[in-house]
N, C-alpha and C. Protein backbone atom coordinates (compact mmCIF):
# COMPACT_ATOMS: atom_id res chain seq x y z
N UNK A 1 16.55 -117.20 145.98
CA UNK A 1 16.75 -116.34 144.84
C UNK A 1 15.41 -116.17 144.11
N UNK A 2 15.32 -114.95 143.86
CA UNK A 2 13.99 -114.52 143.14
C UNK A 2 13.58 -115.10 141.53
N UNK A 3 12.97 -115.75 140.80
CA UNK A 3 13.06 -115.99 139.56
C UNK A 3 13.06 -114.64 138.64
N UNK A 4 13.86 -114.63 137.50
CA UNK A 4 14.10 -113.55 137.01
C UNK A 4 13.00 -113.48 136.20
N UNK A 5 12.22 -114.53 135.25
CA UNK A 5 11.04 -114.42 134.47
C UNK A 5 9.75 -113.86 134.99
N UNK A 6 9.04 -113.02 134.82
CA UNK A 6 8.03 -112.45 135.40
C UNK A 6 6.52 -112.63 134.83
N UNK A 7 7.02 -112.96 133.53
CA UNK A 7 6.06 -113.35 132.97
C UNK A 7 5.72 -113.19 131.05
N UNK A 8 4.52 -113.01 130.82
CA UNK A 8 4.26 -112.75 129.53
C UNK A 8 2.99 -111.92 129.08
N UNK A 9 3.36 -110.75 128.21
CA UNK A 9 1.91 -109.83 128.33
C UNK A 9 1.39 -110.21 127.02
N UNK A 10 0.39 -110.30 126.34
CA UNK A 10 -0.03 -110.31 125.08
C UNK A 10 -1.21 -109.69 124.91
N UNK A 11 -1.10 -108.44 123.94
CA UNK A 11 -2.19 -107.95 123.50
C UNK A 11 -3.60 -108.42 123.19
N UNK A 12 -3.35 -109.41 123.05
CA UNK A 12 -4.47 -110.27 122.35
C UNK A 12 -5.15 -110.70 123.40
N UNK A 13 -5.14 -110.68 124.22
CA UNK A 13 -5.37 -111.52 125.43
C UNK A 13 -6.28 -110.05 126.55
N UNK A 14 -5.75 -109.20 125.93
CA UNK A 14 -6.90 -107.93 126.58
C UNK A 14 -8.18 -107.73 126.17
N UNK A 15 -8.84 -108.11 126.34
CA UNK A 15 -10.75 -107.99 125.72
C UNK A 15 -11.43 -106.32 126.38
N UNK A 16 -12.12 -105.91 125.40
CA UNK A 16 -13.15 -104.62 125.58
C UNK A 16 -14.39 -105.12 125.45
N UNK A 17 -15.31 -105.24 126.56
CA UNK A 17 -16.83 -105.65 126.22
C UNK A 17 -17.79 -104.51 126.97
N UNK A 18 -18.59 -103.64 125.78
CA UNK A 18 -19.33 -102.99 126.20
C UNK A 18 -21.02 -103.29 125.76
N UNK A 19 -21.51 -103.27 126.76
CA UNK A 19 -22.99 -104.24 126.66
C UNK A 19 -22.75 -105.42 126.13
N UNK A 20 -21.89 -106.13 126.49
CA UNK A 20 -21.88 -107.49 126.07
C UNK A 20 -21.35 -107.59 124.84
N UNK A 21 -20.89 -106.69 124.03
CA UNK A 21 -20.22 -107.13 122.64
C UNK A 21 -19.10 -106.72 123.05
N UNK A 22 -18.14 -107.63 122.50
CA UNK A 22 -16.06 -107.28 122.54
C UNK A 22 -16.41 -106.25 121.55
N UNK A 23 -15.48 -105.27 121.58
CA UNK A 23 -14.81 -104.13 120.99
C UNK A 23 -13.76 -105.01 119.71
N UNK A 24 -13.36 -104.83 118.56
CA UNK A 24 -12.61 -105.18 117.67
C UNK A 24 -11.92 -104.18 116.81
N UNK A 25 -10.82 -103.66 116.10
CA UNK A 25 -9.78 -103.23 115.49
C UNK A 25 -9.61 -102.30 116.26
N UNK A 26 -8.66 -102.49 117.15
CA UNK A 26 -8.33 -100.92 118.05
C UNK A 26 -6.82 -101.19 117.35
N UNK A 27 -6.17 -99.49 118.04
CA UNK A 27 -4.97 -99.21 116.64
C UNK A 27 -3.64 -99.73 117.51
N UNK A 28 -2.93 -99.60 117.03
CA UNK A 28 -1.39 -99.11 117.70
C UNK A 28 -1.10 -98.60 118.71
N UNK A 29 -0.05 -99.03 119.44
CA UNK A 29 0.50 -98.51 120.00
C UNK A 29 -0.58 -98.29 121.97
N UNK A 30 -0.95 -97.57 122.53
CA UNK A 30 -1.91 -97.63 123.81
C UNK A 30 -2.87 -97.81 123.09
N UNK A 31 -4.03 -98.41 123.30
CA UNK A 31 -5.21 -98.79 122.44
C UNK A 31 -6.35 -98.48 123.86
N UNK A 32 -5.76 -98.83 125.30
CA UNK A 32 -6.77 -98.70 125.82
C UNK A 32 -6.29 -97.81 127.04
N UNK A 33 -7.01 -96.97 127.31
CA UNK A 33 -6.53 -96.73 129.12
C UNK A 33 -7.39 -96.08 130.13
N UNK A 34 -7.29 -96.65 131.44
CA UNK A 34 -8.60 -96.53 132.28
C UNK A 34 -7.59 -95.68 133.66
N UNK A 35 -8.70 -94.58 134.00
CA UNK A 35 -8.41 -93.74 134.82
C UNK A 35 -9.37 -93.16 135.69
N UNK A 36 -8.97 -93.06 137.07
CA UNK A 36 -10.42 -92.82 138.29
C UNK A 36 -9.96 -91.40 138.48
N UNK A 37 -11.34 -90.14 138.12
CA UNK A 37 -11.32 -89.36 138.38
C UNK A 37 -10.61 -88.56 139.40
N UNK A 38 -11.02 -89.17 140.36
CA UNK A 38 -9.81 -88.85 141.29
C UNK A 38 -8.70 -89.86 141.99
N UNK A 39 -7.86 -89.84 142.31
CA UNK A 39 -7.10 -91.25 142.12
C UNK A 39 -6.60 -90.86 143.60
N UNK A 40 -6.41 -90.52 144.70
CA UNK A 40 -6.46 -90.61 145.83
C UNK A 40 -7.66 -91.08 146.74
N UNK A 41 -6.90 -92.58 147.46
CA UNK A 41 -7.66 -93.20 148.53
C UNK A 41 -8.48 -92.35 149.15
N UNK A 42 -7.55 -91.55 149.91
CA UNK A 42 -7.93 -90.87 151.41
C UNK A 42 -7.51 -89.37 150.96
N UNK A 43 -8.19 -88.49 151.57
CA UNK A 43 -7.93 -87.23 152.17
C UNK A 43 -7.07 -86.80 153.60
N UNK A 44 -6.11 -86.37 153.42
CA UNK A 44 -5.70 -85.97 154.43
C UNK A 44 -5.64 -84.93 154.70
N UNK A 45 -6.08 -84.69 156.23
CA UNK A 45 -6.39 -83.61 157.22
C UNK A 45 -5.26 -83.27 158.52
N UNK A 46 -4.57 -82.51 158.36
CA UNK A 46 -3.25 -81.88 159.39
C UNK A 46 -4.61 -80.80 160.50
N UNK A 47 -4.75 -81.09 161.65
CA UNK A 47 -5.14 -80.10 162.51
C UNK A 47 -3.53 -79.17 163.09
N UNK A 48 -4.06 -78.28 163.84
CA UNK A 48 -3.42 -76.89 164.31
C UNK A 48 -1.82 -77.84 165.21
N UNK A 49 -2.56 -78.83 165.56
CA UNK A 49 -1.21 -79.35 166.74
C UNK A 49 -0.75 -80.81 166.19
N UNK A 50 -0.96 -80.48 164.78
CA UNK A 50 -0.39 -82.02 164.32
C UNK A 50 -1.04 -83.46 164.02
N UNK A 51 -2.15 -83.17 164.61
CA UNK A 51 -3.06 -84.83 164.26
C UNK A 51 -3.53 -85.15 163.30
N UNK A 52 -3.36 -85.79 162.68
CA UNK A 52 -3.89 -86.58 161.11
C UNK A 52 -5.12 -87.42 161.48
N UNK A 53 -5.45 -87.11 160.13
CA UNK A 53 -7.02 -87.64 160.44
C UNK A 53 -7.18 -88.07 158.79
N UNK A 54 -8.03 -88.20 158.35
CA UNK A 54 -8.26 -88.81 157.08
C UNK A 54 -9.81 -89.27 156.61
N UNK A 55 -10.08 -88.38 155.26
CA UNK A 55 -11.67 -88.87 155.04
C UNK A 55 -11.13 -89.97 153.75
N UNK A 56 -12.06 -91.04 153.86
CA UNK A 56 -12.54 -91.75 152.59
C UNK A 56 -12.88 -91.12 151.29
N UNK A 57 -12.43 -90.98 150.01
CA UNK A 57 -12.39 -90.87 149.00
C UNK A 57 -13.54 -91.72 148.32
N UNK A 58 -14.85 -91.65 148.20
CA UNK A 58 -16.08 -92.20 147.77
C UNK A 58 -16.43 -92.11 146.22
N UNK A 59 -15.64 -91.42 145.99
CA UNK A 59 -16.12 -91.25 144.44
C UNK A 59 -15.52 -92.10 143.53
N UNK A 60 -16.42 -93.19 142.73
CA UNK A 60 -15.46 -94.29 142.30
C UNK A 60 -16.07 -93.68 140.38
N UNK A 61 -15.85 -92.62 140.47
CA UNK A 61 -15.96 -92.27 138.91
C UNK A 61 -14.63 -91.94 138.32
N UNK A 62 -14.76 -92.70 136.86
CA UNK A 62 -13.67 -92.43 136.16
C UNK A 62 -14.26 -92.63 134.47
N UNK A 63 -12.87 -93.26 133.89
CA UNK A 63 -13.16 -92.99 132.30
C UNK A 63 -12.23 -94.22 131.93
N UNK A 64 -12.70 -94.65 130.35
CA UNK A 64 -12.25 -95.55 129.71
C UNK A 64 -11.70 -95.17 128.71
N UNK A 65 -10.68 -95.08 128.03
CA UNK A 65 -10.45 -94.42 126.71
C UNK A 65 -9.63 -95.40 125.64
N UNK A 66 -10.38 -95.20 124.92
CA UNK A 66 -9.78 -96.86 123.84
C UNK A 66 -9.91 -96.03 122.23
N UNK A 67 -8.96 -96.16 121.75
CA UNK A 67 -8.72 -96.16 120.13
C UNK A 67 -9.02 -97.27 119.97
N UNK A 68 -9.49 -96.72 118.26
CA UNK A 68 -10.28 -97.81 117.26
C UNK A 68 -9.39 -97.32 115.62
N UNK A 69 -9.07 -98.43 115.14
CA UNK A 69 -8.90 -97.95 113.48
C UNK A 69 -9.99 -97.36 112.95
N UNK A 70 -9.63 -96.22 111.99
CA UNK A 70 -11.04 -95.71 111.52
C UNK A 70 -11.81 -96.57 110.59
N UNK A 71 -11.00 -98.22 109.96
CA UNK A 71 -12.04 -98.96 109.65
C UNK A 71 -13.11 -99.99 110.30
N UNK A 72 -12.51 -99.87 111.61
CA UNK A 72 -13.14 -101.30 113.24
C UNK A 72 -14.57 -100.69 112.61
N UNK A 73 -15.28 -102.18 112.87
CA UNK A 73 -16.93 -101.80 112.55
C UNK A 73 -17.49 -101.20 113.82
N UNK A 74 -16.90 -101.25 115.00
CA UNK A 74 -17.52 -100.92 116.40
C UNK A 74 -17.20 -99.41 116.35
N UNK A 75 -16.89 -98.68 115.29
CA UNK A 75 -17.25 -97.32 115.59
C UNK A 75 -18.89 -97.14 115.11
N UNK A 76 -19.13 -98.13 114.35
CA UNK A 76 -20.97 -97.70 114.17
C UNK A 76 -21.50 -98.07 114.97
N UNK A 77 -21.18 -99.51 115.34
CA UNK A 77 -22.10 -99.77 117.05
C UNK A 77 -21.37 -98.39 117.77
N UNK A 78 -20.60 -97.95 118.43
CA UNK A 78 -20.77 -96.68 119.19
C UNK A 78 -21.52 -95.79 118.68
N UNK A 79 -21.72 -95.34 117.47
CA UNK A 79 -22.69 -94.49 117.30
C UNK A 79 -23.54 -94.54 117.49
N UNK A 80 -24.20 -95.50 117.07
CA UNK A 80 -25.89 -95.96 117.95
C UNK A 80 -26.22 -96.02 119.38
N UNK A 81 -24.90 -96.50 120.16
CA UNK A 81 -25.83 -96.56 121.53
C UNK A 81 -24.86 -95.01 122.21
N UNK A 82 -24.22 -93.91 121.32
CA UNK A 82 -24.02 -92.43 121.66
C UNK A 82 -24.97 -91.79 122.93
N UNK A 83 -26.11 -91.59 122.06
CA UNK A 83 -27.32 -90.92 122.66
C UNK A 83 -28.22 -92.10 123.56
N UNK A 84 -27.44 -93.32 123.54
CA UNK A 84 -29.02 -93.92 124.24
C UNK A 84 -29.68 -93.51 125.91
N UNK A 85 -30.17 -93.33 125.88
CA UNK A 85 -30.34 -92.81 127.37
C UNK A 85 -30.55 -93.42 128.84
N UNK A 86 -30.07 -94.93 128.52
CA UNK A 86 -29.58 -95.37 129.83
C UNK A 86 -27.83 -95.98 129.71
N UNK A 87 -27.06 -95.65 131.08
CA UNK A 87 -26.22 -96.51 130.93
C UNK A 87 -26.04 -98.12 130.50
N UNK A 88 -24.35 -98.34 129.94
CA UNK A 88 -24.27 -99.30 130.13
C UNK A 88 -23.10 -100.09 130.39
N UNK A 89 -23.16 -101.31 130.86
CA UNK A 89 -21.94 -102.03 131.41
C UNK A 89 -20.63 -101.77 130.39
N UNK A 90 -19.44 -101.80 131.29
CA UNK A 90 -18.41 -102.05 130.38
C UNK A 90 -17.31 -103.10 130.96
N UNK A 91 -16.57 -103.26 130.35
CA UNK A 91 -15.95 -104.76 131.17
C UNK A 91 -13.83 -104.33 130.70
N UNK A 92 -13.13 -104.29 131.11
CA UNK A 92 -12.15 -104.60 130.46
C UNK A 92 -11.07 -105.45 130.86
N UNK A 93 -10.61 -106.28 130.18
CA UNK A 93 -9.66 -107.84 130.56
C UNK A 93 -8.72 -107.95 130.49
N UNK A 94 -7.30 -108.33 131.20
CA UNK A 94 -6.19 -108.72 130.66
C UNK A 94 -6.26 -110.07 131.16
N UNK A 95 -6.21 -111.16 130.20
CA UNK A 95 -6.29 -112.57 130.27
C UNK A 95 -4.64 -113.02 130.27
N UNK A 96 -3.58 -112.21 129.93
CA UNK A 96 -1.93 -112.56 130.09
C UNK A 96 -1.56 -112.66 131.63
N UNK A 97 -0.28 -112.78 131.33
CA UNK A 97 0.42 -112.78 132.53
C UNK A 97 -0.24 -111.55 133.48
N UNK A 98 0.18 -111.10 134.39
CA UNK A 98 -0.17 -109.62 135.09
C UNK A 98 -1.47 -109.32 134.90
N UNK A 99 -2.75 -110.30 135.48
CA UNK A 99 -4.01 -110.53 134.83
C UNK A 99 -4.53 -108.76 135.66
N UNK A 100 -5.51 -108.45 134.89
CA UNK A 100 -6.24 -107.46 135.68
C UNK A 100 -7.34 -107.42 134.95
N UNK A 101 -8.56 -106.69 135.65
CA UNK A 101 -10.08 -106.40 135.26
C UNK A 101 -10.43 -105.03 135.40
N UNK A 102 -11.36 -104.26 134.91
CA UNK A 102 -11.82 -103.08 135.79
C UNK A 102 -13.35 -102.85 134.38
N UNK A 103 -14.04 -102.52 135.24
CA UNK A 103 -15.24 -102.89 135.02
C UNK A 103 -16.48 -101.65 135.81
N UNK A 104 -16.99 -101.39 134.74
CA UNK A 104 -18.09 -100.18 135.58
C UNK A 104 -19.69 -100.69 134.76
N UNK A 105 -20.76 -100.49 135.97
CA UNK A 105 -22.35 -101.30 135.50
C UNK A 105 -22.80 -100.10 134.70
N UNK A 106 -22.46 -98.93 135.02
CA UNK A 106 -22.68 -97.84 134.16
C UNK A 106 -21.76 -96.95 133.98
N UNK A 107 -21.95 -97.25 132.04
CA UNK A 107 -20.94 -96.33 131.72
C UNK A 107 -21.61 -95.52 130.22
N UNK A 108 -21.35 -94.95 130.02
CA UNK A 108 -21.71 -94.37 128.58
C UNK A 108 -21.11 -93.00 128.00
N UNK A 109 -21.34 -92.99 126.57
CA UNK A 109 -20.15 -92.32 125.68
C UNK A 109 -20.86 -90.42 126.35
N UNK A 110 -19.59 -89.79 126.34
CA UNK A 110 -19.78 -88.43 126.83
C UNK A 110 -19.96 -87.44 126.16
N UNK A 111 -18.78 -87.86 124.96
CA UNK A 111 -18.84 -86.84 124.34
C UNK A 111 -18.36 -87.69 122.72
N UNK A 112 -18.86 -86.88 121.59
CA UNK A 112 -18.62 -87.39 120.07
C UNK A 112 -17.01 -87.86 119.76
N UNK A 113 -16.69 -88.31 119.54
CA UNK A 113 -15.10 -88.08 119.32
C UNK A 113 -15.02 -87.48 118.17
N UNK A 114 -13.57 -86.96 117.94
CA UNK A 114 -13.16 -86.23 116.39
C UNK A 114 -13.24 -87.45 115.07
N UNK A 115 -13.22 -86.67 113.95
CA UNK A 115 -12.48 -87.68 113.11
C UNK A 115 -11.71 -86.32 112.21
N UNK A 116 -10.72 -87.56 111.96
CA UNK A 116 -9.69 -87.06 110.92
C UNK A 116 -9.50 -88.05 109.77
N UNK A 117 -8.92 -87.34 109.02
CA UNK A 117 -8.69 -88.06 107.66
C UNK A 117 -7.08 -87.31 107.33
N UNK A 118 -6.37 -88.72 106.24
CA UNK A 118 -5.23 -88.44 106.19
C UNK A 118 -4.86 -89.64 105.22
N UNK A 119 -3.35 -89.24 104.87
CA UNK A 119 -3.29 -90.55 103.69
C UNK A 119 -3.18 -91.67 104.28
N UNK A 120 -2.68 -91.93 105.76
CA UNK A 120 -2.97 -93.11 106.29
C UNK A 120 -4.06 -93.15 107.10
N UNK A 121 -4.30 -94.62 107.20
CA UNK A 121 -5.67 -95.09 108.17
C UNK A 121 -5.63 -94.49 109.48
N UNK A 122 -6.62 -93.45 109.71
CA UNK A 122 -6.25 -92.44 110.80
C UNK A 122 -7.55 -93.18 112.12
N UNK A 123 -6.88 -93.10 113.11
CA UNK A 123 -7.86 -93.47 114.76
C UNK A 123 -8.94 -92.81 115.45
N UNK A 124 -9.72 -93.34 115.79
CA UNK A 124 -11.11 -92.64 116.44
C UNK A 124 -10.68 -92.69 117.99
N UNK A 125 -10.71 -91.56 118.69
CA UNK A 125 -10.82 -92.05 119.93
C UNK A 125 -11.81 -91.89 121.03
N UNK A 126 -12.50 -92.97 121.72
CA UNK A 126 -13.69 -93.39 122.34
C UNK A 126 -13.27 -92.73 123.78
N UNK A 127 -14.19 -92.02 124.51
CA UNK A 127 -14.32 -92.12 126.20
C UNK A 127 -15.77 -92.17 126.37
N UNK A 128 -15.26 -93.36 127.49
CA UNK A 128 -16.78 -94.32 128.43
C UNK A 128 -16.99 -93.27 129.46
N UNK A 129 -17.42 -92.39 130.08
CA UNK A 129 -17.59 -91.99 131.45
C UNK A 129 -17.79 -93.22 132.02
N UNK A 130 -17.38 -93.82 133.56
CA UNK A 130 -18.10 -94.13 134.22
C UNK A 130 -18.46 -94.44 135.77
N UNK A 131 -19.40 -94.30 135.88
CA UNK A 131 -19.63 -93.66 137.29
C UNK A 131 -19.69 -94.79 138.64
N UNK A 132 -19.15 -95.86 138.36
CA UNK A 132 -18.83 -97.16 139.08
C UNK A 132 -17.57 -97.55 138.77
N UNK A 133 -16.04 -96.88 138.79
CA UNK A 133 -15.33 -97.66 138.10
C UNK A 133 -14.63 -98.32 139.09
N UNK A 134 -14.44 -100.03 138.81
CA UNK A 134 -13.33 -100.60 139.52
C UNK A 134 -12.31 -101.01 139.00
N UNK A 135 -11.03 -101.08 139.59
CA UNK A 135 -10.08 -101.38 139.08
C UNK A 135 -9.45 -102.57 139.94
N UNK A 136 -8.89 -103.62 139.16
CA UNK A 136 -8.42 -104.97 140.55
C UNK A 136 -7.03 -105.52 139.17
N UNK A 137 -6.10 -105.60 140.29
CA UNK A 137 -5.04 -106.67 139.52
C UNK A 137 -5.24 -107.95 140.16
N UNK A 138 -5.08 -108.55 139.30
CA UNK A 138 -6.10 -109.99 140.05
C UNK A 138 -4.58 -111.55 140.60
């Protein structure tokens, strides 16, 4: 018989480290989410009489996208390293149950994000390009 408990997830236990500093006050609700540009392995190829064939999918670029409260101090560290003009590492952790990593050596911000204002504490939202991304459930 299979055990019915599977485990335990805790937010807290997910870390954001870009150039070596953790990320701190991200908001509610999805705070982080990582996605590979193109998300198919393989290509598949049908010839005229039926034979499958298949190219490798090489492109390991994708994106990181993480909300921040508009008071987290790490929206001013993002502003500073915005424009810097080399990449840089990014790391992201789930230390809970259902552990996973995914992690790119270069990554950096693409584009400005919006801001809004409102009577409540309104969210910034961050995207990493990056052009190494791996993804592993560990």
């Amino acid at each position: 018989m299979a055990d019915k408990f599977l485990g335990t997830y805790d937010p807290n236990e997910v870390t954001l480290s870009i150039s070596g500093r953790l990320v701190s006050g991200f908001s509610d609700g999805t705070f982080i989410s990582i996605k590979r540009t193109v998300s198919d392995n393989y290509k598949t190829h049908v010839g005229a009489k039926g034979e499958i064939s298949r190219t490798k999918n090489n492109n390991t670029s994708g994106t990181i996208t993480f909300k921040l409260k508009g008071t987290s101090p790490d929206n001013a560290f993002l502003d500073l390293i915005k424009y810097q003009p080399s990449a840089f590492p990014v790391l992201v952790k789930n230390n809970s149950d259902g552990k996973f990593m995914a992690m790119s050596s270069q990554a950096w911000i693409n584009a400005e994000p919006d801001k809004e204002f409102a009577m409540d504490e309104t969210e910034v939202e961050w995207v990493l390009m990056c052009a190494d991304l791996n993804k592993s459930h560990l």
